[in-house]
PDB file of N, CA and C in Angstrom:
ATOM      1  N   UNK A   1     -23.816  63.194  73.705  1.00  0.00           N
ATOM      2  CA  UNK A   1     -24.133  61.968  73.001  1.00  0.00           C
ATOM      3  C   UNK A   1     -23.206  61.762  71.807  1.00  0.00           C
ATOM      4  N   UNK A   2     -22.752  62.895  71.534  1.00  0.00           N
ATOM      5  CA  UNK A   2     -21.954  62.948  69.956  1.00  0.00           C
ATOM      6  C   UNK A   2     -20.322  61.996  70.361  1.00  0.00           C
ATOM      7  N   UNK A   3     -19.882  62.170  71.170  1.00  0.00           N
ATOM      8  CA  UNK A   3     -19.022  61.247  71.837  1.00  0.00           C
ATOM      9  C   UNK A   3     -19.032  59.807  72.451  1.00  0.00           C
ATOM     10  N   UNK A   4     -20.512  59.467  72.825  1.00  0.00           N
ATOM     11  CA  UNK A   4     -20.587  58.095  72.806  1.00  0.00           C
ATOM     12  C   UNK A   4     -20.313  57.331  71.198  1.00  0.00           C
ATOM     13  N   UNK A   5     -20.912  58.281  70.328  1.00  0.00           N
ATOM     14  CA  UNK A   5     -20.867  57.593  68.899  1.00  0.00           C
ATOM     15  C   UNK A   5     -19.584  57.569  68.508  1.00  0.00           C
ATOM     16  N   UNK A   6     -18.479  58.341  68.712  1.00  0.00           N
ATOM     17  CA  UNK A   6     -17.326  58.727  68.427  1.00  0.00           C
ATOM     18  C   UNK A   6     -16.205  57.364  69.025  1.00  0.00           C
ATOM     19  N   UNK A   7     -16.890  56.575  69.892  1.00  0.00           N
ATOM     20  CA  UNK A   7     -16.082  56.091  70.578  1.00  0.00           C
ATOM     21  C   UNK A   7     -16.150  54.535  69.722  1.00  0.00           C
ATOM     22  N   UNK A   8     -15.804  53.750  69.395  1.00  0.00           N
ATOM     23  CA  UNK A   8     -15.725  52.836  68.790  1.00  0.00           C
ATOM     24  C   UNK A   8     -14.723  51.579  69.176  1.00  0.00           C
ATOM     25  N   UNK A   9     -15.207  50.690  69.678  1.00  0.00           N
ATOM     26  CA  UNK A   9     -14.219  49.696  69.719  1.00  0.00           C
ATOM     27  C   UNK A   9     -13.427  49.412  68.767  1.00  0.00           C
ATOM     28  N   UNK A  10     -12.007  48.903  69.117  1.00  0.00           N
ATOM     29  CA  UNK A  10     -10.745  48.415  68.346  1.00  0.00           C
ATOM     30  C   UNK A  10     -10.406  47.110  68.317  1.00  0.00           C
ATOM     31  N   UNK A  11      -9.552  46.729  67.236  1.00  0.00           N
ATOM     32  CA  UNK A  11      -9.374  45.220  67.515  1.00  0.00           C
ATOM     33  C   UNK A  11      -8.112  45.419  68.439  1.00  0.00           C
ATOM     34  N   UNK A  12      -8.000  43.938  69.093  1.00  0.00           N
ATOM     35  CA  UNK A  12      -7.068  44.134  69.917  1.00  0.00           C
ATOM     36  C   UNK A  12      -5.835  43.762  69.173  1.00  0.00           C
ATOM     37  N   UNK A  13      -5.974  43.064  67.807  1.00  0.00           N
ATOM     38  CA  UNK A  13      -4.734  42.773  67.361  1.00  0.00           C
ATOM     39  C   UNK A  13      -4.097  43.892  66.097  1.00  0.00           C
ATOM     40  N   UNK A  14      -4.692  44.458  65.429  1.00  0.00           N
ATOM     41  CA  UNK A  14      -4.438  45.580  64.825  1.00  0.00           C
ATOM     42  C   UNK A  14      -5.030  46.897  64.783  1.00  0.00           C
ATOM     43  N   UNK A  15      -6.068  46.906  66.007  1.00  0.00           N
ATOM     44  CA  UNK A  15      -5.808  48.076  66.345  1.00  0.00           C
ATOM     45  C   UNK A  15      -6.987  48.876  65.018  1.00  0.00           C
ATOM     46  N   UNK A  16      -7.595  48.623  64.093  1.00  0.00           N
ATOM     47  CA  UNK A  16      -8.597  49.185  63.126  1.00  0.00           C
ATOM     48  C   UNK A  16      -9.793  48.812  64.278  1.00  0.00           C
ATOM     49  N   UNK A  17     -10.660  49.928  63.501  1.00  0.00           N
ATOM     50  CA  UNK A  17     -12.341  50.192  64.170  1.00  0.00           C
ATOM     51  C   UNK A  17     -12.529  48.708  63.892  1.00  0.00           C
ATOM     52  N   UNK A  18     -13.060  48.579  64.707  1.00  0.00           N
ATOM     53  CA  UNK A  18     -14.265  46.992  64.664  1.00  0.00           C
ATOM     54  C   UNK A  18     -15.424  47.161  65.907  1.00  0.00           C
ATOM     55  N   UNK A  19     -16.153  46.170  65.661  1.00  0.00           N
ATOM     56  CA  UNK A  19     -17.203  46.178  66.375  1.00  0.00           C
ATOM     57  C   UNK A  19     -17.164  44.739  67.335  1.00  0.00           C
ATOM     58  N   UNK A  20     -16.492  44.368  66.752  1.00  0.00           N
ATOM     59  CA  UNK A  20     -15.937  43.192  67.658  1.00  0.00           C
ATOM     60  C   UNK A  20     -15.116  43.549  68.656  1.00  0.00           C
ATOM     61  N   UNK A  21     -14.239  42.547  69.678  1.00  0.00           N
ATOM     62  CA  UNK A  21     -13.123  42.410  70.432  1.00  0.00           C
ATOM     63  C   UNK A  21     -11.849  42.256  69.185  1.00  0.00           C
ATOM     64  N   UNK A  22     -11.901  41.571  68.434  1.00  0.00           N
ATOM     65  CA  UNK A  22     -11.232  40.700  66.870  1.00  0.00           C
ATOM     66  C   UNK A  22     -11.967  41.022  65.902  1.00  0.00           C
ATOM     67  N   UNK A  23     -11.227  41.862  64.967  1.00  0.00           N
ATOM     68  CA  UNK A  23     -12.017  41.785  63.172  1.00  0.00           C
ATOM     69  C   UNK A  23     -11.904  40.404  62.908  1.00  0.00           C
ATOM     70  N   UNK A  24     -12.943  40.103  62.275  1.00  0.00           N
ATOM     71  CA  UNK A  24     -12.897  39.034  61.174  1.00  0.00           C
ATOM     72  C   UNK A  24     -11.797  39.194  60.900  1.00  0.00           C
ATOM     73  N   UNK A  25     -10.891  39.621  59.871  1.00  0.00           N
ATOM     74  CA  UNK A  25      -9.185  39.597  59.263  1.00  0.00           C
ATOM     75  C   UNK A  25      -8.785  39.102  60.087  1.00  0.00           C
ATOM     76  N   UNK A  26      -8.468  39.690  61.433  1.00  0.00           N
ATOM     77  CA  UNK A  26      -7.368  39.001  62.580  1.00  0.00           C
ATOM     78  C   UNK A  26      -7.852  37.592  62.409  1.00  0.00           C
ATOM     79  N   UNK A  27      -9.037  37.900  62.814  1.00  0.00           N
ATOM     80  CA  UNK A  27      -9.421  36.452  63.491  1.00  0.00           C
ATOM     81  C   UNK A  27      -9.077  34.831  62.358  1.00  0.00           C
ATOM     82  N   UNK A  28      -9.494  35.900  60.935  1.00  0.00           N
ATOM     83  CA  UNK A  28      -9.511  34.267  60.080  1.00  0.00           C
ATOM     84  C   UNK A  28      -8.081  34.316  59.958  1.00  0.00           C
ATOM     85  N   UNK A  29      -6.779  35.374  59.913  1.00  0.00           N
ATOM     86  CA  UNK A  29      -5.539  35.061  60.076  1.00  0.00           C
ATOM     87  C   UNK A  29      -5.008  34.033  61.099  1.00  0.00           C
ATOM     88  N   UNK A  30      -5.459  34.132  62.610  1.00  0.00           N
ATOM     89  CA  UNK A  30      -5.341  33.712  63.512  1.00  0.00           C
ATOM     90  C   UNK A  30      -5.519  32.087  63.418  1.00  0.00           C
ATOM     91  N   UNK A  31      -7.018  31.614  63.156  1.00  0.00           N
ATOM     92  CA  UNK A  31      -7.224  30.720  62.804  1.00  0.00           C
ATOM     93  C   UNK A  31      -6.628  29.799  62.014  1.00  0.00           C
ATOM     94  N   UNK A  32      -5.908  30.465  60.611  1.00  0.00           N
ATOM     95  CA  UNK A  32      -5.497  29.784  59.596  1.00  0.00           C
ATOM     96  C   UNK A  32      -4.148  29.488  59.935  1.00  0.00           C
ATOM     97  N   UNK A  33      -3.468  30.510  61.077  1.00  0.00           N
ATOM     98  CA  UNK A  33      -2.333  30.126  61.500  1.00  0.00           C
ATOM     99  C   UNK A  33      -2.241  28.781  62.763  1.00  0.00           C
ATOM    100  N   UNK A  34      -3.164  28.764  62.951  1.00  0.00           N
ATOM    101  CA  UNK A  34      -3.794  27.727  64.230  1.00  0.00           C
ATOM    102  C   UNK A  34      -3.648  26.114  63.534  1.00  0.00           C
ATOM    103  N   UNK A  35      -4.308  26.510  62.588  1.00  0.00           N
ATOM    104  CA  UNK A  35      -4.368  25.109  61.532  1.00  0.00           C
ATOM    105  C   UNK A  35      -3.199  24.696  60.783  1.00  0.00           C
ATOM    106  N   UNK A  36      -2.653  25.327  60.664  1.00  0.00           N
ATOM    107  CA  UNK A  36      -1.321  25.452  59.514  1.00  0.00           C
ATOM    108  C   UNK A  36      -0.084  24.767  60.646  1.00  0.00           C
ATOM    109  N   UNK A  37      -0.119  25.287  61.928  1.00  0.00           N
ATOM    110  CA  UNK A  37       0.558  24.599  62.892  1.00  0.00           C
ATOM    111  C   UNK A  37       0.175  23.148  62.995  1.00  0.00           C
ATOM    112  N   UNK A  38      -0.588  22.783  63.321  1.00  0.00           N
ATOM    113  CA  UNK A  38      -1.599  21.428  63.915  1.00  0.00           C
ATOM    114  C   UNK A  38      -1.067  20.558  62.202  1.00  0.00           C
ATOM    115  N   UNK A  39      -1.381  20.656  61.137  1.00  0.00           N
ATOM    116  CA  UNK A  39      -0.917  20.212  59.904  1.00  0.00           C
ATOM    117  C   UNK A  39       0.419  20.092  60.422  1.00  0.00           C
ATOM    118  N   UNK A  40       1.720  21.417  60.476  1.00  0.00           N
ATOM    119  CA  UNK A  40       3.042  20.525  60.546  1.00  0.00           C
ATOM    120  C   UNK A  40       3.139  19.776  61.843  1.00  0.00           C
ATOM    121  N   UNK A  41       2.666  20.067  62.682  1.00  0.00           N
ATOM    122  CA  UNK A  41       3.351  19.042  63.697  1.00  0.00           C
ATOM    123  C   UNK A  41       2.627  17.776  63.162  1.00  0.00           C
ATOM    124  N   UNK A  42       1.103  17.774  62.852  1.00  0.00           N
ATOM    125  CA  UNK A  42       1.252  16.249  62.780  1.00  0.00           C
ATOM    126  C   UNK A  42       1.434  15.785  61.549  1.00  0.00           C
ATOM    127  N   UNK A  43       2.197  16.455  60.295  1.00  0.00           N
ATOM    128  CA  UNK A  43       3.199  15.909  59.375  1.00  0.00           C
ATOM    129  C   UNK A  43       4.348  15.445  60.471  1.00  0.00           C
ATOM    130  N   UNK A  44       4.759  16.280  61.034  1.00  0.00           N
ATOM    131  CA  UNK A  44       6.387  15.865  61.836  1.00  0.00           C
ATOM    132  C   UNK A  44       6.524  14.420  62.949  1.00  0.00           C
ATOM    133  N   UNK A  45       4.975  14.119  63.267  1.00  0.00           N
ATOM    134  CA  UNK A  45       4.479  13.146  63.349  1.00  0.00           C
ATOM    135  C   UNK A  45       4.459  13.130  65.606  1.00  0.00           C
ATOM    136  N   UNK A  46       4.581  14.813  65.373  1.00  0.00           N
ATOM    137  CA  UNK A  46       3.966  14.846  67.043  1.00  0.00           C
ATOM    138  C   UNK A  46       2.307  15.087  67.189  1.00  0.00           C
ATOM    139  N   UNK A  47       2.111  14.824  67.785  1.00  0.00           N
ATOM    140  CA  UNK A  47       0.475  15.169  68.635  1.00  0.00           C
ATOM    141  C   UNK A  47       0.569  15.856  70.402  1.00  0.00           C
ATOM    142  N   UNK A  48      -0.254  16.280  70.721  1.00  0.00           N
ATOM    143  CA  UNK A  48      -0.612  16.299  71.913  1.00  0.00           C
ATOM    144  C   UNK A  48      -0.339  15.505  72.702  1.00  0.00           C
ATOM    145  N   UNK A  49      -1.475  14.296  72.273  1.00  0.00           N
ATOM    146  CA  UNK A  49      -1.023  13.538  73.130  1.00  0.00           C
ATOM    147  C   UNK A  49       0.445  12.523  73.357  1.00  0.00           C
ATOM    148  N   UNK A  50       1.192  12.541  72.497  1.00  0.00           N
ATOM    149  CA  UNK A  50       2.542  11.852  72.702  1.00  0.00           C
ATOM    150  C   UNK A  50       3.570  13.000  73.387  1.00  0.00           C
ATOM    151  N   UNK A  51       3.023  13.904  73.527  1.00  0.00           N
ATOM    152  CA  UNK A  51       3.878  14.887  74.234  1.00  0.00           C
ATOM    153  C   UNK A  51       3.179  14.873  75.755  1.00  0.00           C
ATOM    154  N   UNK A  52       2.530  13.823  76.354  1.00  0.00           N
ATOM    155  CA  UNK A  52       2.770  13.776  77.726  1.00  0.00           C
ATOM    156  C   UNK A  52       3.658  12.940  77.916  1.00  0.00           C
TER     157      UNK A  52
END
């Protein structure tokens, strides 16, 4: 049993103990980089949809 406890999920993006799939950190990094994109393109004045 002392080895089930031992075993601990990882994040998949850095790799620290978490209990998640994604720490929180990754994740609100991830996110904020998500948004920060979507802001310049539509400063640059593309969207989604004008890119069909």
């Amino acid at each position: 049993m002392s080895e089930a406890r031992e075993k601990t999920e990882k994040c998949m993006i850095c790799g620290k103990p978490s209990r998640t799939t994604i720490c929180h950190a990754c994740e609100d990094k991830i996110r904020s980089e998500a948004v920060d994109k979507k802001i310049r393109q539509e400063k640059a004045g593309r969207t989604d949809k004008e890119k069909k």
